[in-house]
PDB file of N, CA and C in Angstrom:
ATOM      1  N   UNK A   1     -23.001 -61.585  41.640  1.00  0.00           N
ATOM      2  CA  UNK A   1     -22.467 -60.242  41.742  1.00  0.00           C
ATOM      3  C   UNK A   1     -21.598 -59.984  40.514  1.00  0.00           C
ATOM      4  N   UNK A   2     -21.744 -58.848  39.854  1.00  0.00           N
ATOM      5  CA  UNK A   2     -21.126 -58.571  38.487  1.00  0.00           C
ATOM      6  C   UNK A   2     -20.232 -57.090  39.103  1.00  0.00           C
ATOM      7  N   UNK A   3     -19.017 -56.779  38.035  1.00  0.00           N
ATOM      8  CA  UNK A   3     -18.636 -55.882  38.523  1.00  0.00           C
ATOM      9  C   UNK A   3     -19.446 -54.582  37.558  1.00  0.00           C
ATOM     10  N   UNK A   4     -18.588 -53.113  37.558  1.00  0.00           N
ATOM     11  CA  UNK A   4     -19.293 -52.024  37.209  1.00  0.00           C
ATOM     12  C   UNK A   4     -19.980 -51.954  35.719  1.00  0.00           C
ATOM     13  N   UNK A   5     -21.273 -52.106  35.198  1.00  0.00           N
ATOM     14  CA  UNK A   5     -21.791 -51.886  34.279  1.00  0.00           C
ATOM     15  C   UNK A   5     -21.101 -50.700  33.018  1.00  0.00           C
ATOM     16  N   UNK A   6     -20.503 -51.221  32.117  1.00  0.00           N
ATOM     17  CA  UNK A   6     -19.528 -50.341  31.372  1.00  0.00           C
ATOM     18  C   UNK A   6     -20.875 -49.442  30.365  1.00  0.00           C
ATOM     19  N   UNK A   7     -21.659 -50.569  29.257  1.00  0.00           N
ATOM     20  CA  UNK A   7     -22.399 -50.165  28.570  1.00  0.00           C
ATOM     21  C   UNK A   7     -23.487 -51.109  28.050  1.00  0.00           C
ATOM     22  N   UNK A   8     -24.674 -50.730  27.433  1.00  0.00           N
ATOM     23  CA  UNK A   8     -25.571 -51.443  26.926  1.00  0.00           C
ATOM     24  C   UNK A   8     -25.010 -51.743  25.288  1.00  0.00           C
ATOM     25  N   UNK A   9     -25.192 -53.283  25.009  1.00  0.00           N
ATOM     26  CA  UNK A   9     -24.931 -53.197  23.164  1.00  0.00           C
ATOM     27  C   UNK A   9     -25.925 -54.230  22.961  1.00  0.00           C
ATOM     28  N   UNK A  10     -27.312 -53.366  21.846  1.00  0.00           N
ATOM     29  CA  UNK A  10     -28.285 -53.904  21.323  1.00  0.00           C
ATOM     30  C   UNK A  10     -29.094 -54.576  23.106  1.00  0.00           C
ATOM     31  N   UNK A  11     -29.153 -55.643  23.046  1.00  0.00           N
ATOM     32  CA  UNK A  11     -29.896 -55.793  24.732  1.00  0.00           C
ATOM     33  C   UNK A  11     -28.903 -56.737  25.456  1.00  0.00           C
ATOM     34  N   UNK A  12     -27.549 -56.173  25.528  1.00  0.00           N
ATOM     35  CA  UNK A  12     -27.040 -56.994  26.465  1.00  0.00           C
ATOM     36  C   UNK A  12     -26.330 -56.010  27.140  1.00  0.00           C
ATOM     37  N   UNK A  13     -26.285 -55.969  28.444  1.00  0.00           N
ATOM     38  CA  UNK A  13     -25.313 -55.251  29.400  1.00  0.00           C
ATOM     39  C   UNK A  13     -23.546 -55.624  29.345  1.00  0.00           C
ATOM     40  N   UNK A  14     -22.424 -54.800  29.588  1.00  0.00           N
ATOM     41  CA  UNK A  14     -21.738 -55.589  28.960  1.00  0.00           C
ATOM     42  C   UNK A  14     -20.616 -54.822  30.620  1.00  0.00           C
ATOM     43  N   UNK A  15     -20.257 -55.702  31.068  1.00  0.00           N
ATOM     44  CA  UNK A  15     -19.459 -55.371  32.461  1.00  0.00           C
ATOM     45  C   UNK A  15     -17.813 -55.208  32.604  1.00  0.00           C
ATOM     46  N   UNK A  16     -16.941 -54.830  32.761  1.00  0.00           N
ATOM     47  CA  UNK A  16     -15.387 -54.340  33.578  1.00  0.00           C
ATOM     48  C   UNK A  16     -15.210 -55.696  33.030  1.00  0.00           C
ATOM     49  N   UNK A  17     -15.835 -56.761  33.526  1.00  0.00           N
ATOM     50  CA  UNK A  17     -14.515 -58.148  33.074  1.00  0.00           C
ATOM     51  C   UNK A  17     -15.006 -58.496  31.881  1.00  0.00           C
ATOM     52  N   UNK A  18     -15.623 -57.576  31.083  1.00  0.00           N
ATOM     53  CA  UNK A  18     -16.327 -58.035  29.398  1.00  0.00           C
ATOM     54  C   UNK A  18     -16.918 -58.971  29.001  1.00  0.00           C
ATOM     55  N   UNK A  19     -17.464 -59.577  30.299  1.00  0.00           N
ATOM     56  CA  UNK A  19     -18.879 -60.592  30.429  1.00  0.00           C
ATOM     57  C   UNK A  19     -20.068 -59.449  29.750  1.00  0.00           C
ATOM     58  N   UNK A  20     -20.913 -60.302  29.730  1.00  0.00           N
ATOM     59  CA  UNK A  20     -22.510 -59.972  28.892  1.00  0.00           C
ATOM     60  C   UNK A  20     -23.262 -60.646  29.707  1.00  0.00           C
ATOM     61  N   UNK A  21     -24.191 -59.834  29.674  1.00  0.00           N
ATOM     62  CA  UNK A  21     -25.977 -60.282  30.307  1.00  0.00           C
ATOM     63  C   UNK A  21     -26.927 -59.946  29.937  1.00  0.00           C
ATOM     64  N   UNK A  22     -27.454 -60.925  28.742  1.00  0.00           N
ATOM     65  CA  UNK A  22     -28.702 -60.379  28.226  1.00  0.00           C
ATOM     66  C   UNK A  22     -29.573 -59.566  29.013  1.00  0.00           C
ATOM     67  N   UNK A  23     -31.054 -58.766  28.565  1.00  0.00           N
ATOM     68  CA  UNK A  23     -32.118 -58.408  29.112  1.00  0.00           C
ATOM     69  C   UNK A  23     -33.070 -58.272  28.054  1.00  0.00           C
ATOM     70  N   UNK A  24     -34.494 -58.449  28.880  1.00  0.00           N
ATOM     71  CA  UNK A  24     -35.284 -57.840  28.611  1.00  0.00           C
ATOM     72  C   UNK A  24     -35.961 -56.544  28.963  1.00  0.00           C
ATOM     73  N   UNK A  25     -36.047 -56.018  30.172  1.00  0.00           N
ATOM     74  CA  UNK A  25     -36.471 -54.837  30.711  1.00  0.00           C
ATOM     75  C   UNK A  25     -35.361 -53.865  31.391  1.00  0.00           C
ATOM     76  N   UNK A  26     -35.332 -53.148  31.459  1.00  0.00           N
ATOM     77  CA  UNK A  26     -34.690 -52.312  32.596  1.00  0.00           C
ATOM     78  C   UNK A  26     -35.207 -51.317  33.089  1.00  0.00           C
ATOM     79  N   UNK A  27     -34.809 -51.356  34.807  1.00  0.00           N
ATOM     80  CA  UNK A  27     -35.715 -50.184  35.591  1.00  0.00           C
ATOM     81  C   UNK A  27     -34.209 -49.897  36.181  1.00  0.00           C
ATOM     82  N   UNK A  28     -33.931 -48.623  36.150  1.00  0.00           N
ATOM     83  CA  UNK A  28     -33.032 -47.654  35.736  1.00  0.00           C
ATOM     84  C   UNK A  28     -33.603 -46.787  37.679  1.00  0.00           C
ATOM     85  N   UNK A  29     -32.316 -47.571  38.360  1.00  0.00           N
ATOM     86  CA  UNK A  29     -32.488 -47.391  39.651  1.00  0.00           C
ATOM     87  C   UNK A  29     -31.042 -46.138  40.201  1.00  0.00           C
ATOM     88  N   UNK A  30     -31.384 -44.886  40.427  1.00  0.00           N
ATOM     89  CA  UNK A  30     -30.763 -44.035  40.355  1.00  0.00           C
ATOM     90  C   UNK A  30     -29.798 -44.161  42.114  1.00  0.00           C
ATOM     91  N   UNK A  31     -28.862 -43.331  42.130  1.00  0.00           N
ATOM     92  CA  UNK A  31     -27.929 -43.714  43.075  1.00  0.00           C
ATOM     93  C   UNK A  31     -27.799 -41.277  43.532  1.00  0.00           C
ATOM     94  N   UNK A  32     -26.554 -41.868  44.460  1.00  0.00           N
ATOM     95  CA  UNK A  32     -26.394 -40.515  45.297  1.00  0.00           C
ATOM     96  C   UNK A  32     -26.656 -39.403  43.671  1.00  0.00           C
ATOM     97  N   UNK A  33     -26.023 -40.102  42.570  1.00  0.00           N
ATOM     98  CA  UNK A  33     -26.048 -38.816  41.564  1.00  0.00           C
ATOM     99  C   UNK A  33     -26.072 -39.304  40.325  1.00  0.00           C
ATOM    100  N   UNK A  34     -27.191 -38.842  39.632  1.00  0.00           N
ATOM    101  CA  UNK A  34     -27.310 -40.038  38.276  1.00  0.00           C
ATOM    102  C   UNK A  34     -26.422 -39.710  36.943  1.00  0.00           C
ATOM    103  N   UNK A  35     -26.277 -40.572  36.719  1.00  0.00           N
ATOM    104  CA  UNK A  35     -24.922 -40.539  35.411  1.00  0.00           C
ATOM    105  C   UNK A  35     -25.478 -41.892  34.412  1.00  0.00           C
ATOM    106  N   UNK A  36     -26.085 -41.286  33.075  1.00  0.00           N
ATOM    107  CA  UNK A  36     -26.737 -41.862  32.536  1.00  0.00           C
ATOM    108  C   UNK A  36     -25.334 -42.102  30.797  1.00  0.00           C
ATOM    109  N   UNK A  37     -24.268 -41.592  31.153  1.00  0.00           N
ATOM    110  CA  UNK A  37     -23.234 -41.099  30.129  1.00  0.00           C
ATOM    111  C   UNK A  37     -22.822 -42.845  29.327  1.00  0.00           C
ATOM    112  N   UNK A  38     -23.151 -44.078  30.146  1.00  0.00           N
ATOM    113  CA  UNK A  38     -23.087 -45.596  29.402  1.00  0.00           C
ATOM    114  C   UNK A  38     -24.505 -45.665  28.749  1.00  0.00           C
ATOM    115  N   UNK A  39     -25.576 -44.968  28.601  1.00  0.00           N
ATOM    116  CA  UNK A  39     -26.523 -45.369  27.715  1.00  0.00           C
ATOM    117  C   UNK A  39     -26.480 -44.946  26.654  1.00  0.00           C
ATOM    118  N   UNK A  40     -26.487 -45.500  25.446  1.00  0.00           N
ATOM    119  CA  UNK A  40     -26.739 -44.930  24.476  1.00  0.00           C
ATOM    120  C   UNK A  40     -27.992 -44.857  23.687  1.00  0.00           C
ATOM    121  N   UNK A  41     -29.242 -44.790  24.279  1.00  0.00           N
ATOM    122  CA  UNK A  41     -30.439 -44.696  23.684  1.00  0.00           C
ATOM    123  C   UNK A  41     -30.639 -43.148  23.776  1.00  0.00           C
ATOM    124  N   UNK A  42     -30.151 -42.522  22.392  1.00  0.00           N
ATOM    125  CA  UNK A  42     -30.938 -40.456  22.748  1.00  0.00           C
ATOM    126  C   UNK A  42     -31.819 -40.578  22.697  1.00  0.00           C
ATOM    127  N   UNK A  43     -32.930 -41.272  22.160  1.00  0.00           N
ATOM    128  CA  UNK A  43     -34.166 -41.202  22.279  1.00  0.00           C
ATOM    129  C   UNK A  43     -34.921 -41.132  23.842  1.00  0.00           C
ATOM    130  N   UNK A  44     -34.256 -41.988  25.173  1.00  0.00           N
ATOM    131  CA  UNK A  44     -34.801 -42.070  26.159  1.00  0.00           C
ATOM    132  C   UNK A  44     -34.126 -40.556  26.800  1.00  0.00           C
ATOM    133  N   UNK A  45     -33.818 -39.664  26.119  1.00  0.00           N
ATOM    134  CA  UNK A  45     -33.180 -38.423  26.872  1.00  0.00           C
ATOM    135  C   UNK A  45     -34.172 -37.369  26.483  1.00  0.00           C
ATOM    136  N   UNK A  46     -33.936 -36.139  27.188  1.00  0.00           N
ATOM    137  CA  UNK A  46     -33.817 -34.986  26.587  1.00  0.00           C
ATOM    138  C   UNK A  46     -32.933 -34.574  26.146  1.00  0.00           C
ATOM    139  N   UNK A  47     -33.311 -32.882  26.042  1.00  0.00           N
ATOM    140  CA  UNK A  47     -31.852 -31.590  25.107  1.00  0.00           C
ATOM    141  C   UNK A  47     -31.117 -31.837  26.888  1.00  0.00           C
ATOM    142  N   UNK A  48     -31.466 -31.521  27.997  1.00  0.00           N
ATOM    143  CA  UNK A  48     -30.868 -31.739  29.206  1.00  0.00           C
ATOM    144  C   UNK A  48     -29.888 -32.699  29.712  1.00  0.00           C
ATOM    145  N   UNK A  49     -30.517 -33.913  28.669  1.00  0.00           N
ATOM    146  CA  UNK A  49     -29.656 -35.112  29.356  1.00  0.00           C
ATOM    147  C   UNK A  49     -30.906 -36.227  30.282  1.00  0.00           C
ATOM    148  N   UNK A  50     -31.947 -35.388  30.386  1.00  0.00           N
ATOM    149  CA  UNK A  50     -32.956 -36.048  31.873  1.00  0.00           C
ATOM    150  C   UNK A  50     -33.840 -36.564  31.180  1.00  0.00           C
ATOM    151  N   UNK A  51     -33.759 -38.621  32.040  1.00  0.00           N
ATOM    152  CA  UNK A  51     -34.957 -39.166  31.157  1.00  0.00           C
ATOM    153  C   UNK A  51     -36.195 -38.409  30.741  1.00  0.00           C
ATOM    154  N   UNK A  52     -36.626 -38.999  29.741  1.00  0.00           N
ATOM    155  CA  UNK A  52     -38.373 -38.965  29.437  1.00  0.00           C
ATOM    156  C   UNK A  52     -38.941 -39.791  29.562  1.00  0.00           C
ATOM    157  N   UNK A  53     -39.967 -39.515  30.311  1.00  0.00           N
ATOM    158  CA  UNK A  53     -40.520 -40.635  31.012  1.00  0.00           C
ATOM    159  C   UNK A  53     -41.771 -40.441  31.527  1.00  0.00           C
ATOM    160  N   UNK A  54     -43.171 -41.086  32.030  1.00  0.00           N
ATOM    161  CA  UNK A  54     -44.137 -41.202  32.646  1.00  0.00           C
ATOM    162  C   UNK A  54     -44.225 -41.433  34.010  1.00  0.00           C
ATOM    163  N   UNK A  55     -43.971 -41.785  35.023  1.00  0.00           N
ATOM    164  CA  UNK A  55     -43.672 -42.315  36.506  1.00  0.00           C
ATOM    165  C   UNK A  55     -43.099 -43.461  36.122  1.00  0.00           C
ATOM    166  N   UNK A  56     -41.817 -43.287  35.657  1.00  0.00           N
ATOM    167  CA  UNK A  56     -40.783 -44.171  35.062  1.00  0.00           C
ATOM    168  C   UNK A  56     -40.288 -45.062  34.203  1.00  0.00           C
ATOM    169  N   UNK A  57     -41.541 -44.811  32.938  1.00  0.00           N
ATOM    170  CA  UNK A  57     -41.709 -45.545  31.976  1.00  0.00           C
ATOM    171  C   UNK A  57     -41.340 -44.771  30.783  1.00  0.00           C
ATOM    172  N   UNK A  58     -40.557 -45.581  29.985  1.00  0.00           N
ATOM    173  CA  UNK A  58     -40.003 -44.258  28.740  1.00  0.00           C
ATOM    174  C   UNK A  58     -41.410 -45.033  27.687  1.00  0.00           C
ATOM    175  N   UNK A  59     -40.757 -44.246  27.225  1.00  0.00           N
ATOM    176  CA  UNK A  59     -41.029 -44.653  25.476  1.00  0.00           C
ATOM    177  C   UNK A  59     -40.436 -46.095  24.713  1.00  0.00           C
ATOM    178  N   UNK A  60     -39.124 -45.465  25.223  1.00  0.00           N
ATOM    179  CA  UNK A  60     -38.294 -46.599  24.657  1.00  0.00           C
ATOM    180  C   UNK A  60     -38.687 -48.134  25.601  1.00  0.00           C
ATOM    181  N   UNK A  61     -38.913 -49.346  24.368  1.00  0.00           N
ATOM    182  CA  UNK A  61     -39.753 -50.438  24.860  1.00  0.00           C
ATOM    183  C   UNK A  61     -38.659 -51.003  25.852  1.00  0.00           C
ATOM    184  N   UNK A  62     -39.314 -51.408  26.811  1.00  0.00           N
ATOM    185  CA  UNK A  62     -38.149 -52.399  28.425  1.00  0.00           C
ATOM    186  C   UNK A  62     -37.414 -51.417  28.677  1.00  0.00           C
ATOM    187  N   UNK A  63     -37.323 -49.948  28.875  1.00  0.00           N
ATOM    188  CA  UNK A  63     -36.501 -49.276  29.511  1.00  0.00           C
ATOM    189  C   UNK A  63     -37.254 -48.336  30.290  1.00  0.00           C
ATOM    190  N   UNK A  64     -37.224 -48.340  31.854  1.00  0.00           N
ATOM    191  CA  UNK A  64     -37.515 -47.732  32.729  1.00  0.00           C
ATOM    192  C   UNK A  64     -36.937 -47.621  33.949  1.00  0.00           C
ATOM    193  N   UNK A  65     -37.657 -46.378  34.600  1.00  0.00           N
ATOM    194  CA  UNK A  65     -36.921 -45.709  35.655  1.00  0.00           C
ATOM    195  C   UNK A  65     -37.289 -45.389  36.800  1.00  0.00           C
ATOM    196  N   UNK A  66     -36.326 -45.996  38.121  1.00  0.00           N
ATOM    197  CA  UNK A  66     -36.902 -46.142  39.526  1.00  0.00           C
ATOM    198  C   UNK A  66     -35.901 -44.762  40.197  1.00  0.00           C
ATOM    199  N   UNK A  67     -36.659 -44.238  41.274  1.00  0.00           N
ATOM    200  CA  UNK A  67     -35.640 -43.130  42.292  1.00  0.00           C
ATOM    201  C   UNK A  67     -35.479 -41.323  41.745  1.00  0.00           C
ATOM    202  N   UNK A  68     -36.130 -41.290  40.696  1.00  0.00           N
ATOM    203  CA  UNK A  68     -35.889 -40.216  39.636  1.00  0.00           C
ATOM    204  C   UNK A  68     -36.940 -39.032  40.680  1.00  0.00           C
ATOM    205  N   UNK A  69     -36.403 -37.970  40.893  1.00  0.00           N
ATOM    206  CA  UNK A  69     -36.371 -36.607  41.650  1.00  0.00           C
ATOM    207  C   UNK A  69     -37.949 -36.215  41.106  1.00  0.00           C
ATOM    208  N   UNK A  70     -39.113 -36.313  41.818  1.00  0.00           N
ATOM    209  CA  UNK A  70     -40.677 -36.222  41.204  1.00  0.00           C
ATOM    210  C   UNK A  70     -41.241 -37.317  40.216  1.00  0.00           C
ATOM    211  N   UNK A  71     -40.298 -38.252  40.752  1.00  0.00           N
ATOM    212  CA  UNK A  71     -40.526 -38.935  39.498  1.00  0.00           C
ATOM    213  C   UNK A  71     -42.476 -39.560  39.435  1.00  0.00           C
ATOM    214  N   UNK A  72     -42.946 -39.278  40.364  1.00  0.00           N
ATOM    215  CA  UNK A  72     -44.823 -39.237  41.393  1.00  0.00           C
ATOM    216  C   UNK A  72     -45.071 -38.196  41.825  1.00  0.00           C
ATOM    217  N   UNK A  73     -43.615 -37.902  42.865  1.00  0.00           N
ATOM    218  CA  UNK A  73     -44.168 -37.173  44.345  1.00  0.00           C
ATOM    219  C   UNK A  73     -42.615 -36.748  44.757  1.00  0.00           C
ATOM    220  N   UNK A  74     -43.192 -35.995  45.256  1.00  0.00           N
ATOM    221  CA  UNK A  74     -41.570 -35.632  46.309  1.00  0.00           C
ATOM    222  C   UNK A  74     -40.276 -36.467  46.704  1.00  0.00           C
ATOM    223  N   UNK A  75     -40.973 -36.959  47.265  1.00  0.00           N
ATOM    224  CA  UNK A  75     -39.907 -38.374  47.753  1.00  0.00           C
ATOM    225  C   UNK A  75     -40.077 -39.923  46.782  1.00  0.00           C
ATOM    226  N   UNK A  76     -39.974 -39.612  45.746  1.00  0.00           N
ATOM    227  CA  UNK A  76     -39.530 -40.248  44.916  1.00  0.00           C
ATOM    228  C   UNK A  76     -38.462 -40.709  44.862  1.00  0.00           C
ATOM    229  N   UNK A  77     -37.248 -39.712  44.889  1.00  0.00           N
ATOM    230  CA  UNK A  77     -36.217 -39.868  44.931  1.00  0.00           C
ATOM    231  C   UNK A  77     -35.313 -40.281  46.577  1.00  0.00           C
ATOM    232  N   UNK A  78     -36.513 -40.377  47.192  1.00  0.00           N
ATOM    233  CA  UNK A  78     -35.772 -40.757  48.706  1.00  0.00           C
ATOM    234  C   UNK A  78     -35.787 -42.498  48.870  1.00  0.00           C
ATOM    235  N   UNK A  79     -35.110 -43.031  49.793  1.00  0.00           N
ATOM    236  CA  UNK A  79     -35.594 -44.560  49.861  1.00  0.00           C
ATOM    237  C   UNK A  79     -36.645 -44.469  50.537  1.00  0.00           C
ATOM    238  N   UNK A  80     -37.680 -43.456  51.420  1.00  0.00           N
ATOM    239  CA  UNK A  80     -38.756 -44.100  52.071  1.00  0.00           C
ATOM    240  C   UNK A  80     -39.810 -43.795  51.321  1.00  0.00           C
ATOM    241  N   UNK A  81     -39.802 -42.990  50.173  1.00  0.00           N
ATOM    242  CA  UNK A  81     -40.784 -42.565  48.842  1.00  0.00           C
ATOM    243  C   UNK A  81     -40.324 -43.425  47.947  1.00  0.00           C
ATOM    244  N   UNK A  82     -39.415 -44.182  47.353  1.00  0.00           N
ATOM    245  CA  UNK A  82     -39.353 -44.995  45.961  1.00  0.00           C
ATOM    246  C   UNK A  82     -40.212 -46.340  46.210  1.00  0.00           C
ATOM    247  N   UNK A  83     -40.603 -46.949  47.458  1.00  0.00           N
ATOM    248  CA  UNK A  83     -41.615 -48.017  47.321  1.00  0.00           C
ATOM    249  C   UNK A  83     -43.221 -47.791  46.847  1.00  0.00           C
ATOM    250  N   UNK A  84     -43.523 -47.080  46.463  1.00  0.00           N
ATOM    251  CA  UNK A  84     -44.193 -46.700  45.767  1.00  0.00           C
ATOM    252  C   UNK A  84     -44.183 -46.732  44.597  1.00  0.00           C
ATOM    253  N   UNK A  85     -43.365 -46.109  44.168  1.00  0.00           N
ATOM    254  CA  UNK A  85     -42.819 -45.965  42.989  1.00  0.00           C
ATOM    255  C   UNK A  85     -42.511 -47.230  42.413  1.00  0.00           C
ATOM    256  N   UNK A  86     -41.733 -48.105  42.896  1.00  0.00           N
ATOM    257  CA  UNK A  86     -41.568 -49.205  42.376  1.00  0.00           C
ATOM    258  C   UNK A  86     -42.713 -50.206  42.482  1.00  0.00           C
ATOM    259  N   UNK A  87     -43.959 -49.851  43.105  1.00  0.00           N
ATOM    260  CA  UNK A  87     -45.059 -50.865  43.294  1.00  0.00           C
ATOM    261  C   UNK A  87     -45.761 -50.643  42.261  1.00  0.00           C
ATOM    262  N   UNK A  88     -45.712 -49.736  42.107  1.00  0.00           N
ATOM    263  CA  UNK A  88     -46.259 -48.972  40.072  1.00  0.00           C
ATOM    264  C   UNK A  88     -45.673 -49.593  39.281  1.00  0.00           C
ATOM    265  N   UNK A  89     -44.341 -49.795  38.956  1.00  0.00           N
ATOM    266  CA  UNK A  89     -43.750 -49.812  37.977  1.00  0.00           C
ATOM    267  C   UNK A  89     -44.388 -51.532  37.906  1.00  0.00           C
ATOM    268  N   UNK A  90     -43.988 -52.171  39.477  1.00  0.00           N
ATOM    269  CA  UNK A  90     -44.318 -54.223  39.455  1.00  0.00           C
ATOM    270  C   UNK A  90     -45.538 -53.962  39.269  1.00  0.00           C
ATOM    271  N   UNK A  91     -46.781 -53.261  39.094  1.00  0.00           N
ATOM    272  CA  UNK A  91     -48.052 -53.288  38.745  1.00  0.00           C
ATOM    273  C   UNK A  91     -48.562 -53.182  37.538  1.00  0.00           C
ATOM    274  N   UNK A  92     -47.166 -52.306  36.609  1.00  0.00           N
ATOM    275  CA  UNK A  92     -47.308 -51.784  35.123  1.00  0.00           C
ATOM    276  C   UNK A  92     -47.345 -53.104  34.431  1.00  0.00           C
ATOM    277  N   UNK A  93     -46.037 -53.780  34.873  1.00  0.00           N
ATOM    278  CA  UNK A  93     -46.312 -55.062  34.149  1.00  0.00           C
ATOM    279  C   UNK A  93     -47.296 -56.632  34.348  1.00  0.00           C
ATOM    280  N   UNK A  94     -48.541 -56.260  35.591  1.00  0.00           N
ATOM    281  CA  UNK A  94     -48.465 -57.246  35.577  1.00  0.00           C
ATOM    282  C   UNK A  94     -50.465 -57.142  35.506  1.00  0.00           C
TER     283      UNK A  94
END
């Protein structure tokens, strides 16, 4: 258990007690209200602020996105619609 995710630098996550955790991928799992304001990739944005993305796959390489509002279908953004969604994403890579 890590505490609150402050920011990404180059590919490491960097947390409240200023520990680091490398990565390779990220699937970008949205909550009651998404606040994307610790990423600093503009490229994975729009002029809006709202990823770009495919059914949760950016552009930008290992960065993707689970729970996102249509992000398929309607309930995408619900918990009984994102298993789907996330069975795509474990299918993209494998």
């Amino acid at each position: 258990m890590k505490p609150r995710a402050l920011q990404v630098i180059d590919n490491h996550f960097v947390f409240e007690d200023k520990s680091r955790i490398p990565f390779d991928n990220i699937i970008w799992a949205t909550g009651f209200q998404s606040n994307y304001s610790w990423v600093s990739i503009p490229e994975a944005f729009n002029d809006d602020g709202k990823p770009i993305h495919k059914r949760g796959v950016s552009a930008v390489n290992g960065l993707y996105f689970l729970g996102l509002p249509w992000q398929n279908r309607r309930g995408s953004a619900l918990i009984g619609g994102v298993g789907e969604d996330a069975k795509y994403l474990l299918n993209y890579f494998s």
